[in-house]
C-alpha atoms as a PDB file:
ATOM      1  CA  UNK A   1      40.522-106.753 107.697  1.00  0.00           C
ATOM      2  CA  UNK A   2      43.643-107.744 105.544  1.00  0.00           C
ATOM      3  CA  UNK A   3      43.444-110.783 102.989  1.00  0.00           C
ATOM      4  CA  UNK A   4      46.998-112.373 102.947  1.00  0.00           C
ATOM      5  CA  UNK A   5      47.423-114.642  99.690  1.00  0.00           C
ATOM      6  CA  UNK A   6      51.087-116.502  99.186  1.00  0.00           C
ATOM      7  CA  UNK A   7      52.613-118.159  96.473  1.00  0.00           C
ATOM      8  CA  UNK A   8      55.819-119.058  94.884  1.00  0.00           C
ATOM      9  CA  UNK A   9      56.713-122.649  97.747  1.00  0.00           C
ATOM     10  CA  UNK A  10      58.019-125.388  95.334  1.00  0.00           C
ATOM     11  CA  UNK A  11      60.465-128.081  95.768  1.00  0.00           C
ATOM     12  CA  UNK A  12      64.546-127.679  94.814  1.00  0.00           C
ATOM     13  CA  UNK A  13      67.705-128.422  95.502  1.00  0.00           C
ATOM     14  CA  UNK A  14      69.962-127.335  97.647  1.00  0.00           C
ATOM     15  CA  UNK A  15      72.027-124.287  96.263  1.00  0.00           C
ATOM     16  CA  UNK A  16      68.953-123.519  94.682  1.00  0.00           C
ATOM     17  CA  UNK A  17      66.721-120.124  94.589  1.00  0.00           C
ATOM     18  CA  UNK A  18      62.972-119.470  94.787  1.00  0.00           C
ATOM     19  CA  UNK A  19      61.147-116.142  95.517  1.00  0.00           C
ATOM     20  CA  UNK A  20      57.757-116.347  97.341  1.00  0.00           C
ATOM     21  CA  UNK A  21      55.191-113.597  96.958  1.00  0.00           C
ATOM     22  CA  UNK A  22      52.330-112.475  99.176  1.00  0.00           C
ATOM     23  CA  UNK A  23      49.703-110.760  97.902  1.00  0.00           C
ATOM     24  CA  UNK A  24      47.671-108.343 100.233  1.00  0.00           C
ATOM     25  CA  UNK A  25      44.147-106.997 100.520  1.00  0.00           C
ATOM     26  CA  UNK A  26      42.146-104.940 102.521  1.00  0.00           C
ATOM     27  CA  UNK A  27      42.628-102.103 105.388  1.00  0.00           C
ATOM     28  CA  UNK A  28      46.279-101.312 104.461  1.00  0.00           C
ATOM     29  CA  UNK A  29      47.068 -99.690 107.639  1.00  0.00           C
ATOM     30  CA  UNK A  30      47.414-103.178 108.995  1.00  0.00           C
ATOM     31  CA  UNK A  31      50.431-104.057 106.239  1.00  0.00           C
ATOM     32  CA  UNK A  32      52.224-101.509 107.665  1.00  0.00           C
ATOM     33  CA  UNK A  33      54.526-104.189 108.820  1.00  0.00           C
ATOM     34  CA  UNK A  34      54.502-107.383 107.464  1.00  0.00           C
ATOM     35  CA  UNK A  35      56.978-110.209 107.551  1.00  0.00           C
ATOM     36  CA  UNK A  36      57.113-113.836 107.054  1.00  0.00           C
ATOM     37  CA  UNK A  37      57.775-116.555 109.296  1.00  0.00           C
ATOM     38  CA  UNK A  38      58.072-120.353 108.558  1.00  0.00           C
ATOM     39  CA  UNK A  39      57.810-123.092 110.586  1.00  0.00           C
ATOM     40  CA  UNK A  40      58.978-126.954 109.674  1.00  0.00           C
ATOM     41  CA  UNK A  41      57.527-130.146 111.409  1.00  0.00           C
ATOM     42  CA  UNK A  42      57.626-130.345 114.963  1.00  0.00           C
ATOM     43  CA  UNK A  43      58.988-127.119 115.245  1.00  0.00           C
ATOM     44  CA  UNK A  44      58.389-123.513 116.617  1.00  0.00           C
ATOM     45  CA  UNK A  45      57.224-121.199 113.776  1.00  0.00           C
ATOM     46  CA  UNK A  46      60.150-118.624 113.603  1.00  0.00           C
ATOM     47  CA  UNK A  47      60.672-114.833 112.163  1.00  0.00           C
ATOM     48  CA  UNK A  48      62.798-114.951 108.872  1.00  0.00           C
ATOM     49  CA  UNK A  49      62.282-111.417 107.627  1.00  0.00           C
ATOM     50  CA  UNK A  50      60.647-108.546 107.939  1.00  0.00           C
ATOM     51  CA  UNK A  51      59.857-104.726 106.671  1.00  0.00           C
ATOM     52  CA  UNK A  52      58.620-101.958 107.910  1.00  0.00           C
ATOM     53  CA  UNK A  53      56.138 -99.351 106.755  1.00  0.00           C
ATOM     54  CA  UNK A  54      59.393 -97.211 105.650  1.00  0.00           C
ATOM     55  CA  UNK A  55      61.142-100.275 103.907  1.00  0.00           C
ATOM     56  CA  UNK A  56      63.788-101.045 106.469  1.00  0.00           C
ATOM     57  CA  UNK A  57      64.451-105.152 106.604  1.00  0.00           C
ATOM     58  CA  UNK A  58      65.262-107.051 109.386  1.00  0.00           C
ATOM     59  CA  UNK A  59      66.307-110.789 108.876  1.00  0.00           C
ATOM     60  CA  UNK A  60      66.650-113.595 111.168  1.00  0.00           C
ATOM     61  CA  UNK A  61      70.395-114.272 111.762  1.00  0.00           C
ATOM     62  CA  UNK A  62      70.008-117.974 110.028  1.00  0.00           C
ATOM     63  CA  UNK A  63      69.124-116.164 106.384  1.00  0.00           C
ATOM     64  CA  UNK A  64      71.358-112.991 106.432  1.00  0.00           C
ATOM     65  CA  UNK A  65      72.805-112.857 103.191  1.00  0.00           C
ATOM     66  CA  UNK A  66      70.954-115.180 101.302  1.00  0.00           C
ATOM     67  CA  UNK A  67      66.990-114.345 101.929  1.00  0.00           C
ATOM     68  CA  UNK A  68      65.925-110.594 100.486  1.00  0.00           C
ATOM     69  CA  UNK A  69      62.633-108.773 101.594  1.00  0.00           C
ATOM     70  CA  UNK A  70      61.148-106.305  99.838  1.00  0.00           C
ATOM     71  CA  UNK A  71      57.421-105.070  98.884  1.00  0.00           C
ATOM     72  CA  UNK A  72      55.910-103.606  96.242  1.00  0.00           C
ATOM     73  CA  UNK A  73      53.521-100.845  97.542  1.00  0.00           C
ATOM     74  CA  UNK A  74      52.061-100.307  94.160  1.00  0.00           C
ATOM     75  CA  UNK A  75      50.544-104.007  93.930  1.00  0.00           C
ATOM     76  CA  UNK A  76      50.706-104.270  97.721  1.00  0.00           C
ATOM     77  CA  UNK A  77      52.596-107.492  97.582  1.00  0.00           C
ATOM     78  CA  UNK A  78      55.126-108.522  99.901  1.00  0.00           C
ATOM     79  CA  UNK A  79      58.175-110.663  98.380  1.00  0.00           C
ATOM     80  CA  UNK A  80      61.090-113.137  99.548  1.00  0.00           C
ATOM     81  CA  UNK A  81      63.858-113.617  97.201  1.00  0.00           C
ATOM     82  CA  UNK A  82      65.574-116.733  98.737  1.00  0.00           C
ATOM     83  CA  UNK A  83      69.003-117.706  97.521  1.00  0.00           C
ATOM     84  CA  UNK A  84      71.576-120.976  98.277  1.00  0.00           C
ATOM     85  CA  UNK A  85      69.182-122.482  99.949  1.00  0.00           C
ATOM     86  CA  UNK A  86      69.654-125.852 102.218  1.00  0.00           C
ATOM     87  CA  UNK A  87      68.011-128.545 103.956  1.00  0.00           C
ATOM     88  CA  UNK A  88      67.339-126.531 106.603  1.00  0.00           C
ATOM     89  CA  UNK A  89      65.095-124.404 104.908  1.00  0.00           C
ATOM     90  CA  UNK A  90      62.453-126.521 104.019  1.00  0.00           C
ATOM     91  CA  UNK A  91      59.389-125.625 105.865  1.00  0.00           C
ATOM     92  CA  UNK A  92      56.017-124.264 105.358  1.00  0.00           C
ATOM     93  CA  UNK A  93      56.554-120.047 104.570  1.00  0.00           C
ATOM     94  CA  UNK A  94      53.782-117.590 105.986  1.00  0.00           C
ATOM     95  CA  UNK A  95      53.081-114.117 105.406  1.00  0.00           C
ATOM     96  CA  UNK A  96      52.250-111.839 108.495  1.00  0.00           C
ATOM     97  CA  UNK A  97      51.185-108.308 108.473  1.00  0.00           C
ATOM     98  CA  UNK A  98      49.767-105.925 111.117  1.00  0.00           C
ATOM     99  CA  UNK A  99      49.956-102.437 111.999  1.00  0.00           C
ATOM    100  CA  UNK A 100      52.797-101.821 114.094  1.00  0.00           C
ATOM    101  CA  UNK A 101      56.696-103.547 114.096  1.00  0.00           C
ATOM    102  CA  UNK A 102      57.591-104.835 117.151  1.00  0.00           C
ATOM    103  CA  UNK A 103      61.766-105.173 118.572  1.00  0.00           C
ATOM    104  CA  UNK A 104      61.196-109.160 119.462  1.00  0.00           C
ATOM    105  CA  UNK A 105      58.834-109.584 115.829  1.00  0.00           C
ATOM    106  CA  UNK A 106      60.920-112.684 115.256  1.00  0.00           C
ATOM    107  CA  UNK A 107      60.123-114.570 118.348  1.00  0.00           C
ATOM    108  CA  UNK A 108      56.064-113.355 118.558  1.00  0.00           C
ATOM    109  CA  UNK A 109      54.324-114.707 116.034  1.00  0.00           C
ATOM    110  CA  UNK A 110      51.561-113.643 117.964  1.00  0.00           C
ATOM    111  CA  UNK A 111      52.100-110.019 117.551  1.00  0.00           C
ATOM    112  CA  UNK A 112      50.677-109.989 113.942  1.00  0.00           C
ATOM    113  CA  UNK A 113      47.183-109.978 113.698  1.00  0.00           C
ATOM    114  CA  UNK A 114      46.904-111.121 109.660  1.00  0.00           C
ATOM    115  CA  UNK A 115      47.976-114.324 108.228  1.00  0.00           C
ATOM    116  CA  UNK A 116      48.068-116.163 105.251  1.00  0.00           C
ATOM    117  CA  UNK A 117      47.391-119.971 104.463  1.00  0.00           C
ATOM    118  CA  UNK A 118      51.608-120.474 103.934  1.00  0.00           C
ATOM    119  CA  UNK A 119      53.110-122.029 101.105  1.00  0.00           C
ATOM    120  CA  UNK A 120      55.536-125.113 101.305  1.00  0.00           C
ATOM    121  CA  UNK A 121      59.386-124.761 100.452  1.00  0.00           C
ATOM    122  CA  UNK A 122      61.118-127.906 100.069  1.00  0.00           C
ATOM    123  CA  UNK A 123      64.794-128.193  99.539  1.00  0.00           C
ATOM    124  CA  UNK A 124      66.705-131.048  99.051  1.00  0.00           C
ATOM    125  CA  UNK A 125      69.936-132.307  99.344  1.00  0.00           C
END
């Protein structure tokens, strides 16, 4: 079992930065790779970034360049660094882990077994 905890959602304007953290516990073969995903109103929840047991990132084309995973074995917590954001960013922001990294990870949600309870990210214009 893996306990997924994030934190770090607030409201900001546009051009604005934030940096979310998820804090994990439990069997930590199953953070092996762990990403997060967000998903606004009405919408499919999508792949933003994600990390691999080795610390290679992958980022959905829509953040490259402004978004920055990273973890922190030591405290087993998972971060986003999120810079310039827009409008378009605003949604609720989950943290995903499971054992194995998958090609398609942005696209099946359903491949991670772990999840936490999201937190919101509101930017405004």
């Amino acid at each position: 079992q893996v306990h997924l905890v994030e934190s770090g959602g607030d409201s900001v304007q546009a051009g604005g930065s934030l940096r979310l953290s998820c804090a994990a516990s439990g069997y930590t073969d199953s953070t092996n790779c762990m990403a997060w995903f967000r998903q606004a109103p009405g919408k499919k929840r999508e792949g933003v970034a994600l990390i691999d047991r080795d610390g290679s990132a992958s980022y959905a084309d829509s953040v490259k360049g402004r978004f920055t995973i990273s973890k922190d074995n030591a405290k087993n917590t998972l971060y986003l660094q999120m810079n310039s954001l827009t409008p378009e960013d605003t949604a609720m922001y989950y943290c995903a882990s499971d054992r194995w990294c998958y090609s398609d990870w942005g696209t099946t949600p359903g491949r991670f077994g772990y999840w936490g309870q999201g937190t919101q990210v509101t930017v405004s214009s």
